[in-house]
PDB file of N, CA and C in Angstrom:
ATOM      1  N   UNK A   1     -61.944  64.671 189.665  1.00  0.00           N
ATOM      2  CA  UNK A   1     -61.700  63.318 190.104  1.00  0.00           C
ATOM      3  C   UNK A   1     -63.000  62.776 190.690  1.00  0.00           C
ATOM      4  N   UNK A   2     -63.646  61.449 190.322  1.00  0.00           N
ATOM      5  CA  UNK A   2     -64.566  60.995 190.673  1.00  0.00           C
ATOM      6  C   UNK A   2     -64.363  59.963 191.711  1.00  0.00           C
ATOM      7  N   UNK A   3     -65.140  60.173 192.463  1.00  0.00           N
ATOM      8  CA  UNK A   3     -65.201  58.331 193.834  1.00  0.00           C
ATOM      9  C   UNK A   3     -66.363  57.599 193.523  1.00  0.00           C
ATOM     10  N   UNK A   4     -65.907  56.669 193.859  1.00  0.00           N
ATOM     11  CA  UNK A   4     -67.270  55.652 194.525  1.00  0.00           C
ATOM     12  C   UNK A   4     -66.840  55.299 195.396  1.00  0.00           C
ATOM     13  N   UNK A   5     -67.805  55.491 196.479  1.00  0.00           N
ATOM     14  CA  UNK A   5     -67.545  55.259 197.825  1.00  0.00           C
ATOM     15  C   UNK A   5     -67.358  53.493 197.853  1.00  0.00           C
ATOM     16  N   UNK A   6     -68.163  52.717 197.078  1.00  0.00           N
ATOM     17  CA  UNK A   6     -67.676  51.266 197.387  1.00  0.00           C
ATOM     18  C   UNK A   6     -66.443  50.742 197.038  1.00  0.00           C
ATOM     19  N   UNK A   7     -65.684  51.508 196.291  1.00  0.00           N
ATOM     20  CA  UNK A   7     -64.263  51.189 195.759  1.00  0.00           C
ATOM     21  C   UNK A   7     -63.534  51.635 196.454  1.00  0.00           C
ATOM     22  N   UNK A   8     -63.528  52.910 197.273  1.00  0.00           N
ATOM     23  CA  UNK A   8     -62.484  53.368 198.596  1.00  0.00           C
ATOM     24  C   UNK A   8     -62.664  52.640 199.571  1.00  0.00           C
ATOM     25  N   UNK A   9     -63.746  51.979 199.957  1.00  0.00           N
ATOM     26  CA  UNK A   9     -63.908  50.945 201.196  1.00  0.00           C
ATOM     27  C   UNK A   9     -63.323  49.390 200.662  1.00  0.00           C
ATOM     28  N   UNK A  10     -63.633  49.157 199.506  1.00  0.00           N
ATOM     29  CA  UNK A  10     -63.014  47.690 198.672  1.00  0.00           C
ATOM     30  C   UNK A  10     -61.229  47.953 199.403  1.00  0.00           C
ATOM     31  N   UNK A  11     -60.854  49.419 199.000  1.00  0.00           N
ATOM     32  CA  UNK A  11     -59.426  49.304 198.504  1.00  0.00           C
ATOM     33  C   UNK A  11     -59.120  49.289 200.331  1.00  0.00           C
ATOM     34  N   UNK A  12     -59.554  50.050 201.465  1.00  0.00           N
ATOM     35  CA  UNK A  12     -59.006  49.877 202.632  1.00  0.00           C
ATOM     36  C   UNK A  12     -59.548  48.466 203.254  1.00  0.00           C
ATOM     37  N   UNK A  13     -60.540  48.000 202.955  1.00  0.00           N
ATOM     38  CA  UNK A  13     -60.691  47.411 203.563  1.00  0.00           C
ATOM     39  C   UNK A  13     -59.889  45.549 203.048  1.00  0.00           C
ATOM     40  N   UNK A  14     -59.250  45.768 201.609  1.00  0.00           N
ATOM     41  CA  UNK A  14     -58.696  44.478 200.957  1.00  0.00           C
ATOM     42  C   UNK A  14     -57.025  45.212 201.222  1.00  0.00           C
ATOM     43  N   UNK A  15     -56.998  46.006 201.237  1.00  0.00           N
ATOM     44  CA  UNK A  15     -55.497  46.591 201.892  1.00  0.00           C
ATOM     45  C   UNK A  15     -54.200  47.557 202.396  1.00  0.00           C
ATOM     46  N   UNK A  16     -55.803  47.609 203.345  1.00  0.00           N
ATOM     47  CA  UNK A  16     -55.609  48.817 205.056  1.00  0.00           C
ATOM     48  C   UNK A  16     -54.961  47.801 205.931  1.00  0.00           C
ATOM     49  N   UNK A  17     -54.394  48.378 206.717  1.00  0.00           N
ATOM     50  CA  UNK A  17     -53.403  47.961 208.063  1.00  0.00           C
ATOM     51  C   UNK A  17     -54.222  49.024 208.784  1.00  0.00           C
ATOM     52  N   UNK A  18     -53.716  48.429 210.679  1.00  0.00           N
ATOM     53  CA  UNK A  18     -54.486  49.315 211.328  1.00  0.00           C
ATOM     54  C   UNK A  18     -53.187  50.169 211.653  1.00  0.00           C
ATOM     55  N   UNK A  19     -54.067  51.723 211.951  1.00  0.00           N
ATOM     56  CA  UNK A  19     -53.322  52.686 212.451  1.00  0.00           C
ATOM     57  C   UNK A  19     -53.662  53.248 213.518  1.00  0.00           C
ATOM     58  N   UNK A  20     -53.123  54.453 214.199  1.00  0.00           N
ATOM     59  CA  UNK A  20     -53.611  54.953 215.698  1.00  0.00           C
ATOM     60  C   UNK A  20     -53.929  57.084 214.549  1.00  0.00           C
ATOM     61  N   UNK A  21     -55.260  57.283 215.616  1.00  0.00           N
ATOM     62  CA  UNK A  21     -55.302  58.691 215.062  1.00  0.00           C
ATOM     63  C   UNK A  21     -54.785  59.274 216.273  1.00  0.00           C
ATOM     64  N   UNK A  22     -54.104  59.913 216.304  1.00  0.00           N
ATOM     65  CA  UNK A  22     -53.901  60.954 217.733  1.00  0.00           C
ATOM     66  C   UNK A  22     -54.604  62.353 217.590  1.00  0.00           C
ATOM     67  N   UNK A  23     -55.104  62.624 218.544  1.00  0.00           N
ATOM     68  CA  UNK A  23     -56.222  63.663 218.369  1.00  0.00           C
ATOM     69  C   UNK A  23     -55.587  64.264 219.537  1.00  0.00           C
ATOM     70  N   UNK A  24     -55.794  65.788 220.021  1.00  0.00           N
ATOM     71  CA  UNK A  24     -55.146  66.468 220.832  1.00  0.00           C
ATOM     72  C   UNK A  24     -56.491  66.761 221.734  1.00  0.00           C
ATOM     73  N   UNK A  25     -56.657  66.239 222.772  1.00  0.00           N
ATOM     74  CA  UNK A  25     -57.792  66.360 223.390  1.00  0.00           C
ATOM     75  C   UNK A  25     -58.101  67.785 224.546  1.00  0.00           C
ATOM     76  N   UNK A  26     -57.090  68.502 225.242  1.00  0.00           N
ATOM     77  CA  UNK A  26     -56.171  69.242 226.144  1.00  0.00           C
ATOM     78  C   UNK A  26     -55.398  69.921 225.368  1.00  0.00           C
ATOM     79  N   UNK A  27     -55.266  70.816 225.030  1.00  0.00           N
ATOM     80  CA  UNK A  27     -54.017  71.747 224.504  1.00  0.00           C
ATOM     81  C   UNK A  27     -53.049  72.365 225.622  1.00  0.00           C
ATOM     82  N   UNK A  28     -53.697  72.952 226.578  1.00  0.00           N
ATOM     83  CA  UNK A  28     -52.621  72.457 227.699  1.00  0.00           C
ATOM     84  C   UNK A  28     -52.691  74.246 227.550  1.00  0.00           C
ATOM     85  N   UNK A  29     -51.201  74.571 228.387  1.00  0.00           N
ATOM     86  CA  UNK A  29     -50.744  76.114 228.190  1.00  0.00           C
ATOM     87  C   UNK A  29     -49.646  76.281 228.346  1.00  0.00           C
ATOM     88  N   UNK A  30     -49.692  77.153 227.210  1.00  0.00           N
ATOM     89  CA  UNK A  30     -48.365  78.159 226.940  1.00  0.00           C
ATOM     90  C   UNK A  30     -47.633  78.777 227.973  1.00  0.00           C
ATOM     91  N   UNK A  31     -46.075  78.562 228.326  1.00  0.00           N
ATOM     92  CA  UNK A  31     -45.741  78.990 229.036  1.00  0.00           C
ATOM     93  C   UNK A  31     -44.620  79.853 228.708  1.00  0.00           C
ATOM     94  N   UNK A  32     -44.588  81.057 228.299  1.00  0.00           N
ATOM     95  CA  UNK A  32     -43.934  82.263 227.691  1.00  0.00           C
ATOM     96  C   UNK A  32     -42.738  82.206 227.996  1.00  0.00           C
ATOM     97  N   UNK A  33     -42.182  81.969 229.574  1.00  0.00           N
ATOM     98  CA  UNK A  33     -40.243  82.076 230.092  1.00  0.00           C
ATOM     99  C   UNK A  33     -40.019  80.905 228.899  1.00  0.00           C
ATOM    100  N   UNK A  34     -40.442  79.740 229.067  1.00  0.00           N
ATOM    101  CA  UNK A  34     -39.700  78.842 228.472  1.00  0.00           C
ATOM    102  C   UNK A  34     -39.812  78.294 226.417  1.00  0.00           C
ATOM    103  N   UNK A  35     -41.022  79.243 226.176  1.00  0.00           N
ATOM    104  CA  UNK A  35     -41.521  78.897 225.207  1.00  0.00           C
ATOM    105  C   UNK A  35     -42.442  77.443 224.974  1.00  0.00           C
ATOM    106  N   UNK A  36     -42.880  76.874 225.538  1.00  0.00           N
ATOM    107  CA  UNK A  36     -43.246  75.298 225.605  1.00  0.00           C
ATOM    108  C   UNK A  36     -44.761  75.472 226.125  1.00  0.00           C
ATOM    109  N   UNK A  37     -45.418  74.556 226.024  1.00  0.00           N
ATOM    110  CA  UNK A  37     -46.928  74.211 225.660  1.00  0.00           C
ATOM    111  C   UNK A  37     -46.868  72.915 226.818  1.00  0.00           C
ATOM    112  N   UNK A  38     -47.262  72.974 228.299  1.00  0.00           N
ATOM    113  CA  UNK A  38     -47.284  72.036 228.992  1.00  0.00           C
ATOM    114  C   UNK A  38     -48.569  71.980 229.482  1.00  0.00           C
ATOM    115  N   UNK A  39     -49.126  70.059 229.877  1.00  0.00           N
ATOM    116  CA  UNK A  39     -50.570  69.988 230.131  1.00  0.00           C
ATOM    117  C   UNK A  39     -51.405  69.631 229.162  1.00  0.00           C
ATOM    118  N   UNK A  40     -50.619  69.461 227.926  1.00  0.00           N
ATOM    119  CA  UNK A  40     -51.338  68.565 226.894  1.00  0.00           C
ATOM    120  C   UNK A  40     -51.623  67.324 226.573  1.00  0.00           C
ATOM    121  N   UNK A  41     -52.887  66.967 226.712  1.00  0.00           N
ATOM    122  CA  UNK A  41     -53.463  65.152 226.468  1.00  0.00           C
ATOM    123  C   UNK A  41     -53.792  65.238 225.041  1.00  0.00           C
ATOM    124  N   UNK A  42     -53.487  63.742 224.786  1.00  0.00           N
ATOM    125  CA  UNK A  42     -54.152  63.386 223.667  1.00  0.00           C
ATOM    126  C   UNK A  42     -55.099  61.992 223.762  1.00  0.00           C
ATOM    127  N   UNK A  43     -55.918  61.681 222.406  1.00  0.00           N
ATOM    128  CA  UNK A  43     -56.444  60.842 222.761  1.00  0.00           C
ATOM    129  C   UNK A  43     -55.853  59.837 221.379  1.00  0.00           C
ATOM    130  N   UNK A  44     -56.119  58.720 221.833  1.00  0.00           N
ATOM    131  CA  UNK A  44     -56.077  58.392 220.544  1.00  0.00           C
ATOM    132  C   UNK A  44     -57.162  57.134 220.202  1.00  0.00           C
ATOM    133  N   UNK A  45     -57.093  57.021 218.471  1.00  0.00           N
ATOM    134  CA  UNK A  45     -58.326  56.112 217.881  1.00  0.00           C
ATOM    135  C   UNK A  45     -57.479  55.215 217.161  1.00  0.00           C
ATOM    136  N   UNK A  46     -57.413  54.113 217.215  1.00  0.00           N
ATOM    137  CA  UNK A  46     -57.368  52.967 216.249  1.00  0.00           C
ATOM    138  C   UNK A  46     -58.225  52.340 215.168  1.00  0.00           C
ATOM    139  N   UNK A  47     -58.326  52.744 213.734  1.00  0.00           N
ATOM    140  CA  UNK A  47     -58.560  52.885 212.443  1.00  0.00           C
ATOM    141  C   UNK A  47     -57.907  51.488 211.876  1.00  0.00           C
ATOM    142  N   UNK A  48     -58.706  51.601 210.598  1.00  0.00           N
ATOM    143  CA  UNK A  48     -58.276  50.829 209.639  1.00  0.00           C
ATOM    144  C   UNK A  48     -58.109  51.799 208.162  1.00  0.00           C
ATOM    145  N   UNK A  49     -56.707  51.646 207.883  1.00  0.00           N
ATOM    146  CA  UNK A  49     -56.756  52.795 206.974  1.00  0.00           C
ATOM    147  C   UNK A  49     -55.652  52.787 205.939  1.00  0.00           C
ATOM    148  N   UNK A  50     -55.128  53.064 204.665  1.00  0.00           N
ATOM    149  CA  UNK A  50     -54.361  53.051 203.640  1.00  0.00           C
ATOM    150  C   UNK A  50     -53.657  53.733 203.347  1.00  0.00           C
ATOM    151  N   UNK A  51     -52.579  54.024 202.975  1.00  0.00           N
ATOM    152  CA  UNK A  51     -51.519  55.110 202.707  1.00  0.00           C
ATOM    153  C   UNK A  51     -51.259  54.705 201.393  1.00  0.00           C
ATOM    154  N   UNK A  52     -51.184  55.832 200.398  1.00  0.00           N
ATOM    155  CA  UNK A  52     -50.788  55.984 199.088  1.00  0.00           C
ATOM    156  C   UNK A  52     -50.268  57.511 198.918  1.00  0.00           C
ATOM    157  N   UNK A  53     -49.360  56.833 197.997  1.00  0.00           N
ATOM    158  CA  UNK A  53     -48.607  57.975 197.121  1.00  0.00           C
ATOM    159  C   UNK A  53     -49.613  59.584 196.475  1.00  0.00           C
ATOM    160  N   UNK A  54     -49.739  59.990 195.924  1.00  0.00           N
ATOM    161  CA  UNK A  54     -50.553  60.777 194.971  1.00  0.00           C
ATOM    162  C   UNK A  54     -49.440  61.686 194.313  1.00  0.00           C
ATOM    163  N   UNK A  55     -49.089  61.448 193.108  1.00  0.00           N
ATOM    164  CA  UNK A  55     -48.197  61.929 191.968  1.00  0.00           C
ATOM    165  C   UNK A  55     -48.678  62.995 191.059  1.00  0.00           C
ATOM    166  N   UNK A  56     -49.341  63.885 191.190  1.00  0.00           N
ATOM    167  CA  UNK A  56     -49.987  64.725 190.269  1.00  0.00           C
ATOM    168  C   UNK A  56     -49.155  65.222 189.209  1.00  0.00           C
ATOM    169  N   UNK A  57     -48.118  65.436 189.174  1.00  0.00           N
ATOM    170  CA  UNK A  57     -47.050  65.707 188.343  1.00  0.00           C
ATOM    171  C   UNK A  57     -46.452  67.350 188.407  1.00  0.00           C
ATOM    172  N   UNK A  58     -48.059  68.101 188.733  1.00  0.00           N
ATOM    173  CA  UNK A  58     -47.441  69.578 189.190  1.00  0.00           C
ATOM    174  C   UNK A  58     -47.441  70.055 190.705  1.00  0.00           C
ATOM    175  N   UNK A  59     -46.818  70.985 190.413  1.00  0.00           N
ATOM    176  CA  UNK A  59     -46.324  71.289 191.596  1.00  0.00           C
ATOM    177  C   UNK A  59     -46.327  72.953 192.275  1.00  0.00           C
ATOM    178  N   UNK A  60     -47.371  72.828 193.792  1.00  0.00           N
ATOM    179  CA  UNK A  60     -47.943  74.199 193.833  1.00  0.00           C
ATOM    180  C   UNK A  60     -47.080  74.394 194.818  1.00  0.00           C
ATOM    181  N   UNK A  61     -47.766  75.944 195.517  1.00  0.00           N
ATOM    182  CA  UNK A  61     -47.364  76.087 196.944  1.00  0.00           C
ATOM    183  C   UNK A  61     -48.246  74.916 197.831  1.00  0.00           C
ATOM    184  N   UNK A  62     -49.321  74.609 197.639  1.00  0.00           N
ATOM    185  CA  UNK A  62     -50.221  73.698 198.385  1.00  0.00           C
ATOM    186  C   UNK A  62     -49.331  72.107 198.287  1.00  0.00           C
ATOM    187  N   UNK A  63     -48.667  71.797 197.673  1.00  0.00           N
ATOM    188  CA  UNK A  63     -48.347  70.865 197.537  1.00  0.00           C
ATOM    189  C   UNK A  63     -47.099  70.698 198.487  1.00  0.00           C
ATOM    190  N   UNK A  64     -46.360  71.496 198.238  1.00  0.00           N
ATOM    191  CA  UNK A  64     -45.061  71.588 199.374  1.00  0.00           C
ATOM    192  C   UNK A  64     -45.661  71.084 200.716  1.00  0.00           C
ATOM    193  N   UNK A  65     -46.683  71.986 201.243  1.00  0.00           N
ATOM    194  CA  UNK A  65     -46.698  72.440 202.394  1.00  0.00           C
ATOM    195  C   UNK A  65     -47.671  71.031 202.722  1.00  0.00           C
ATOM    196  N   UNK A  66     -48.371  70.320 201.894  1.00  0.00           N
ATOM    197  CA  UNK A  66     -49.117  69.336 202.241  1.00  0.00           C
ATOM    198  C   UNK A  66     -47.889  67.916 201.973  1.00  0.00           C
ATOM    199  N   UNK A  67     -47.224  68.114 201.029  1.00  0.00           N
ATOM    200  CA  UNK A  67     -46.790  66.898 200.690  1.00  0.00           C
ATOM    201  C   UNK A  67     -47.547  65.831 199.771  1.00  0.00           C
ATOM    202  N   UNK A  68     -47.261  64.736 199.070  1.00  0.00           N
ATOM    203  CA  UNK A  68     -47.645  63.927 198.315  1.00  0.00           C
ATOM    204  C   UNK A  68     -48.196  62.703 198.672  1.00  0.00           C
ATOM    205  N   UNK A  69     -48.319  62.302 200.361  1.00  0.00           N
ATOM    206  CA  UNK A  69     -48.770  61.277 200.506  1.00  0.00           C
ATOM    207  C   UNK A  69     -50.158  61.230 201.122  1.00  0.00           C
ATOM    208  N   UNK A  70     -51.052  60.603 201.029  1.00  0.00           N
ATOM    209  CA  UNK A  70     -52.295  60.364 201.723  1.00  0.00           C
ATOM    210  C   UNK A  70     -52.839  59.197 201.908  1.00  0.00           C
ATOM    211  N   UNK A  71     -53.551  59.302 203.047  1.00  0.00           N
ATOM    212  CA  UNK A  71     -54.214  57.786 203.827  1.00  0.00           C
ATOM    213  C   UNK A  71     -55.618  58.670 203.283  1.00  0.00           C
ATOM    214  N   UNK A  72     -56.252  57.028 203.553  1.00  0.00           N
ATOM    215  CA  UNK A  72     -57.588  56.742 202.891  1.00  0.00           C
ATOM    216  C   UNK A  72     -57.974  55.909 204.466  1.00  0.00           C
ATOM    217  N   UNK A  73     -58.846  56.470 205.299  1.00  0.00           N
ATOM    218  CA  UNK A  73     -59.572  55.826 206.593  1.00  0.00           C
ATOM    219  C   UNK A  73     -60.997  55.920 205.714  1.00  0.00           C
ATOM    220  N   UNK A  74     -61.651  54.529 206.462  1.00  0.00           N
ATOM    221  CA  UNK A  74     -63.106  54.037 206.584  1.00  0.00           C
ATOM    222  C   UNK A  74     -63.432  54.778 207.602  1.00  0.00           C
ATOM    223  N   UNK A  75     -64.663  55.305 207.318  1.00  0.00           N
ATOM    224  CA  UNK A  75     -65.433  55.648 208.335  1.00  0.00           C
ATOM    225  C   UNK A  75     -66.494  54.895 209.030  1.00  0.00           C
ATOM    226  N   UNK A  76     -66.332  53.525 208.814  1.00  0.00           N
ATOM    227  CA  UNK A  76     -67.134  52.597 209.339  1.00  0.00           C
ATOM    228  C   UNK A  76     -66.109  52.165 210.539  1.00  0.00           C
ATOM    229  N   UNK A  77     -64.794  52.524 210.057  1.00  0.00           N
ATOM    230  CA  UNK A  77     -63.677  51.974 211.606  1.00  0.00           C
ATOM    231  C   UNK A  77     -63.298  52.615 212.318  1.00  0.00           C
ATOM    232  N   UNK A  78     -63.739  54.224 212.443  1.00  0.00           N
ATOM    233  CA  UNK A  78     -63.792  55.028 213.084  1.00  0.00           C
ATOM    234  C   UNK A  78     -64.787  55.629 214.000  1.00  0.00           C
ATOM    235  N   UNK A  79     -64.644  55.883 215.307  1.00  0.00           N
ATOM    236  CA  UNK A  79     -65.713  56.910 215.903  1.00  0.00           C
ATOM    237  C   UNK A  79     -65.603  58.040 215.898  1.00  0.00           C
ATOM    238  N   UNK A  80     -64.738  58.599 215.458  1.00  0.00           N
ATOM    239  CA  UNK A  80     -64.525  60.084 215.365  1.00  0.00           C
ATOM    240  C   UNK A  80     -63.996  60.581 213.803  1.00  0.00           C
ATOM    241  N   UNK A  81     -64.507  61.739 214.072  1.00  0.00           N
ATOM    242  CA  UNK A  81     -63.493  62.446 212.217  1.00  0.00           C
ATOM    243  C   UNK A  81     -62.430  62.761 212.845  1.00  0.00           C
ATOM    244  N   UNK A  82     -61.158  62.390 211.272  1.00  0.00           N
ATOM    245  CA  UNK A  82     -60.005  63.352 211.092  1.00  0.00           C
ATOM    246  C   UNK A  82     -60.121  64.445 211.279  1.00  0.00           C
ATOM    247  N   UNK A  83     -59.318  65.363 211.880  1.00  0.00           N
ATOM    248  CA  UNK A  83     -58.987  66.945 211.568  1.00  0.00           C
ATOM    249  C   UNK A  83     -57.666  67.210 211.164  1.00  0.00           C
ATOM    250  N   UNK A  84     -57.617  68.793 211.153  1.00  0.00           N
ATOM    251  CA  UNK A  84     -56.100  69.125 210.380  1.00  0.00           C
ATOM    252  C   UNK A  84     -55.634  69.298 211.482  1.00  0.00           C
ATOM    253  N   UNK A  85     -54.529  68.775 211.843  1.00  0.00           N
ATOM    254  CA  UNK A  85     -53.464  69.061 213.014  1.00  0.00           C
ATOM    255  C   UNK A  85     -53.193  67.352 213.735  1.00  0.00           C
ATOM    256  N   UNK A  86     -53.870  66.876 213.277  1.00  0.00           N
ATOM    257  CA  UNK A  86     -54.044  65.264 214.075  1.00  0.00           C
ATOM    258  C   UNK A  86     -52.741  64.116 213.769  1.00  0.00           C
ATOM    259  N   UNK A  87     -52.568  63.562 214.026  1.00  0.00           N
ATOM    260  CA  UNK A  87     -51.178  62.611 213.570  1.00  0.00           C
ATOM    261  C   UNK A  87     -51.689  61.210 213.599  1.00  0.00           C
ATOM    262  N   UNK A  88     -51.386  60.705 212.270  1.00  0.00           N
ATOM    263  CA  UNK A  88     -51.782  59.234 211.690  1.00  0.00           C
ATOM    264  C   UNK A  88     -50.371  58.520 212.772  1.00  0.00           C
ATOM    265  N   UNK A  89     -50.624  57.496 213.334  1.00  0.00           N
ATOM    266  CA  UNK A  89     -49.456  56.860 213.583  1.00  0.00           C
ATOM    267  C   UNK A  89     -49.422  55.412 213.079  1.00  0.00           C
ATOM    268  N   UNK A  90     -47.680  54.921 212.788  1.00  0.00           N
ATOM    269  CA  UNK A  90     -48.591  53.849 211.956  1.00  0.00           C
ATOM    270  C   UNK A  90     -47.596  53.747 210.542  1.00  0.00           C
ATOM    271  N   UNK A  91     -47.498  52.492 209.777  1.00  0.00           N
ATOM    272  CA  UNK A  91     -46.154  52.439 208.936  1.00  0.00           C
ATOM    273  C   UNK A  91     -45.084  52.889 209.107  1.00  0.00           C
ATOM    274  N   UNK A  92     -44.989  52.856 210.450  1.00  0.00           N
ATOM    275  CA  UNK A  92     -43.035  53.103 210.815  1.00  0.00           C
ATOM    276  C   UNK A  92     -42.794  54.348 210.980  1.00  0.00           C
ATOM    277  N   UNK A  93     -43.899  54.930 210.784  1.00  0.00           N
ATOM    278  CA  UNK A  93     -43.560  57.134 211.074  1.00  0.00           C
ATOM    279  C   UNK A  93     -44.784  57.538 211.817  1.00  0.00           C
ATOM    280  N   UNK A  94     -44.946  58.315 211.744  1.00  0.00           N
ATOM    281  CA  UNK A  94     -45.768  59.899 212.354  1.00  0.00           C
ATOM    282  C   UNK A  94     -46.177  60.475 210.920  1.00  0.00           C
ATOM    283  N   UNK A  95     -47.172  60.909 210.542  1.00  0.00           N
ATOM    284  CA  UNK A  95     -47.935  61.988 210.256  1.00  0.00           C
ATOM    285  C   UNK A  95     -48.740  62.799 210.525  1.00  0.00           C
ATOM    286  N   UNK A  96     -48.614  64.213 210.041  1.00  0.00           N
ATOM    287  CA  UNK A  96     -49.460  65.200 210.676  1.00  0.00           C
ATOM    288  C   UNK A  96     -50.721  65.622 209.432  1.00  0.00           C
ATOM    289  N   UNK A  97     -51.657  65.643 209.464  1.00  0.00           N
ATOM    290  CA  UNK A  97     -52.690  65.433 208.605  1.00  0.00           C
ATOM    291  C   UNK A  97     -53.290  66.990 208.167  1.00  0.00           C
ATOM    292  N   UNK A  98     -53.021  67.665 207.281  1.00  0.00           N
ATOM    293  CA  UNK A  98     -53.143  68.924 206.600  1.00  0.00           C
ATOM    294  C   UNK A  98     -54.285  69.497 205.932  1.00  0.00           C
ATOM    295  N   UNK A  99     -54.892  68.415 205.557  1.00  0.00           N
ATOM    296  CA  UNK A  99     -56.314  68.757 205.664  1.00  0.00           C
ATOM    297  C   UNK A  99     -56.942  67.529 204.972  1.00  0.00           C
ATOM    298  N   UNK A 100     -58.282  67.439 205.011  1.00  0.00           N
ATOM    299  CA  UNK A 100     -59.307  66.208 205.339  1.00  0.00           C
ATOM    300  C   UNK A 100     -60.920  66.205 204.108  1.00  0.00           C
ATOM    301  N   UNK A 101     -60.883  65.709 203.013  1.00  0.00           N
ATOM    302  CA  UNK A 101     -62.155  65.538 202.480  1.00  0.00           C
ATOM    303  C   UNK A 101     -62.704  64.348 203.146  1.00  0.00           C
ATOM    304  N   UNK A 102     -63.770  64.177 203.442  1.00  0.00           N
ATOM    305  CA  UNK A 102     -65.171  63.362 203.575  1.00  0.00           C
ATOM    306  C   UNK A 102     -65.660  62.901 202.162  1.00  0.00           C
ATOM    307  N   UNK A 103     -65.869  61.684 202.495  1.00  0.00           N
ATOM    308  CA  UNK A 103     -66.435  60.867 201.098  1.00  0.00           C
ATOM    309  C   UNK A 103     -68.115  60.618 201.356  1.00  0.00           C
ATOM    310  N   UNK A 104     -69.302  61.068 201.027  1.00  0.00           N
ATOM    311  CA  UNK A 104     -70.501  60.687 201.484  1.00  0.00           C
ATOM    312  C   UNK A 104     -71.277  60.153 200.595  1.00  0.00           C
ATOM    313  N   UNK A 105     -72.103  58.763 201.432  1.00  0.00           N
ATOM    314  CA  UNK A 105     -72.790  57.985 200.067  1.00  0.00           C
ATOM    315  C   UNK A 105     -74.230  58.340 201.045  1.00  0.00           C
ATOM    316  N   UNK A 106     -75.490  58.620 200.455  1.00  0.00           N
ATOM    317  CA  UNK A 106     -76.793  59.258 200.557  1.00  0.00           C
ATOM    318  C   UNK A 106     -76.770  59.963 202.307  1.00  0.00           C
ATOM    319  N   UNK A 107     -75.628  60.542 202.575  1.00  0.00           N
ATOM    320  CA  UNK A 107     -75.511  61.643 203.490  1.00  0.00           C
ATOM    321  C   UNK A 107     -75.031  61.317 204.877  1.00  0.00           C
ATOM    322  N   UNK A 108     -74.319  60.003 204.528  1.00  0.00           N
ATOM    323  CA  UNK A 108     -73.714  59.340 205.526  1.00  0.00           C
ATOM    324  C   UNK A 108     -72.484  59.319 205.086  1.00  0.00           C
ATOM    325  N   UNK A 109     -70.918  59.857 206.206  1.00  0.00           N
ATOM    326  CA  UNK A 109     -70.075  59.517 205.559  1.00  0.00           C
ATOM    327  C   UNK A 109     -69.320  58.604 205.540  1.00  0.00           C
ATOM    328  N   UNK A 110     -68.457  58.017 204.630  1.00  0.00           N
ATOM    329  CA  UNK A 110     -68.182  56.747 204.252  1.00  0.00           C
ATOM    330  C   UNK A 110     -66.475  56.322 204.122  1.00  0.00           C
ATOM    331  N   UNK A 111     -65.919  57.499 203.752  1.00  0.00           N
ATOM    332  CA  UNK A 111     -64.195  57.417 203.638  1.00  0.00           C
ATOM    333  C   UNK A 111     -63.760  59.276 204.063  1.00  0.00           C
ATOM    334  N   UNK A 112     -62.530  58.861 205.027  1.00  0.00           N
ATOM    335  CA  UNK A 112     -61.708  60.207 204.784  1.00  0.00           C
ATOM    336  C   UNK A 112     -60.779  60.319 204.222  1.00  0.00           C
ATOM    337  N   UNK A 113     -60.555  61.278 203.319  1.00  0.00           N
ATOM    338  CA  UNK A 113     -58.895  61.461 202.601  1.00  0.00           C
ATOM    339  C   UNK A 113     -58.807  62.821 203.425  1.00  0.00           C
ATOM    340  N   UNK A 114     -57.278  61.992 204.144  1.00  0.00           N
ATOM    341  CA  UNK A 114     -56.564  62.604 204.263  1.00  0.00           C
ATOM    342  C   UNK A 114     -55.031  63.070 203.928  1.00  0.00           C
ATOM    343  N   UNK A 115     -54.993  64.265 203.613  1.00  0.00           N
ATOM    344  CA  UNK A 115     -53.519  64.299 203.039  1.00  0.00           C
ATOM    345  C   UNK A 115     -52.721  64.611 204.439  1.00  0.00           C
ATOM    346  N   UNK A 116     -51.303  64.260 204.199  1.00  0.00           N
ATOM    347  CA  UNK A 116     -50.588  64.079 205.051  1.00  0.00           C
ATOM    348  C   UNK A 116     -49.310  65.204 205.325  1.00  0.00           C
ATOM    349  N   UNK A 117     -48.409  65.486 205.639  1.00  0.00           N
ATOM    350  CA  UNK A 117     -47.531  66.293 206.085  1.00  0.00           C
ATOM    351  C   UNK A 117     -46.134  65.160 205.847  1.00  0.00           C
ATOM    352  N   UNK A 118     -45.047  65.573 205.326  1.00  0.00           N
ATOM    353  CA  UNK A 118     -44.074  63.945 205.014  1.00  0.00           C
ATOM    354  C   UNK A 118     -43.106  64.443 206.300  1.00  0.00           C
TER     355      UNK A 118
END
C-alpha cells in the first residue's frame, strides 16, 4: 500500500472532526486485596483527525484483536505521538489504539495511522 503524505493531510484536514487523545500520564498502583490500579492521571490532547472503515476482506488473528476501524491524525495538530494503549475519544465512543504507523515526508512526520480496538 502506497501514501502520499499530501493526500492523508488533504483527506483529514477536508474531513477530520476534532478528537481528544487520552494518554495515561501516571499509571498509578496496583493494589493486590482489591485487584484495581488506583492514582492514575491522564492527560489529554485535542487533534484533528478521521475515522475510517478498512475492509481487507481477510481475516487474521491480528485482525480480531485490532479490529477494522482506523483514524488517520495530522501530525501538524498534534504535540505529541499516538501510542498503543491510548484512547481516541470522539464520534460518540472510546477507542483504544492497538498499534500506530507514522507517515514521514523528508524525515519529518506528517500523519498517524492508527488502528483502533472496536
Amino acid at each position: 500500500m502506497s501514501f502520499r503524505s499530501y493526500d492523508l493531510l488533504k483527506l483529514v484536514n477536508d474531513h477530520g472532526q476534532l478528537l481528544t487523545l487520552r494518554k495515561i500520564s501516571t499509571v498509578g498502583a496496583y493494589n493486590p486485596a482489591t485487584g484495581t490500579t488506583a492514582g492514575a492521571a491522564t492527560t489529554d490532547y485535542t487533534f484533528t483527525g478521521y475515522f475510517y472503515n478498512n475492509q481487507s476482506g481477510l481475516i487474521s488473528a491480528e485482525d480480531i484483536r485490532r479490529g477494522k476501524r482506523k483514524c488517520l491524525i495530522s501530525a501538524l495538530s498534534i504535540s505529541i505521538a499516538p501510542d498503543e494503549e491510548d484512547i481516541i475519544i470522539g464520534n460518540e465512543d472510546n477507542v483504544a489504539i492497538t498499534h500506530v504507523m507514522t507517515i514521514y515526508n523528508a524525515g519529518t512526520a506528517v500523519c498517524y495511522i492508527c488502528e483502533t480496538a472496536e
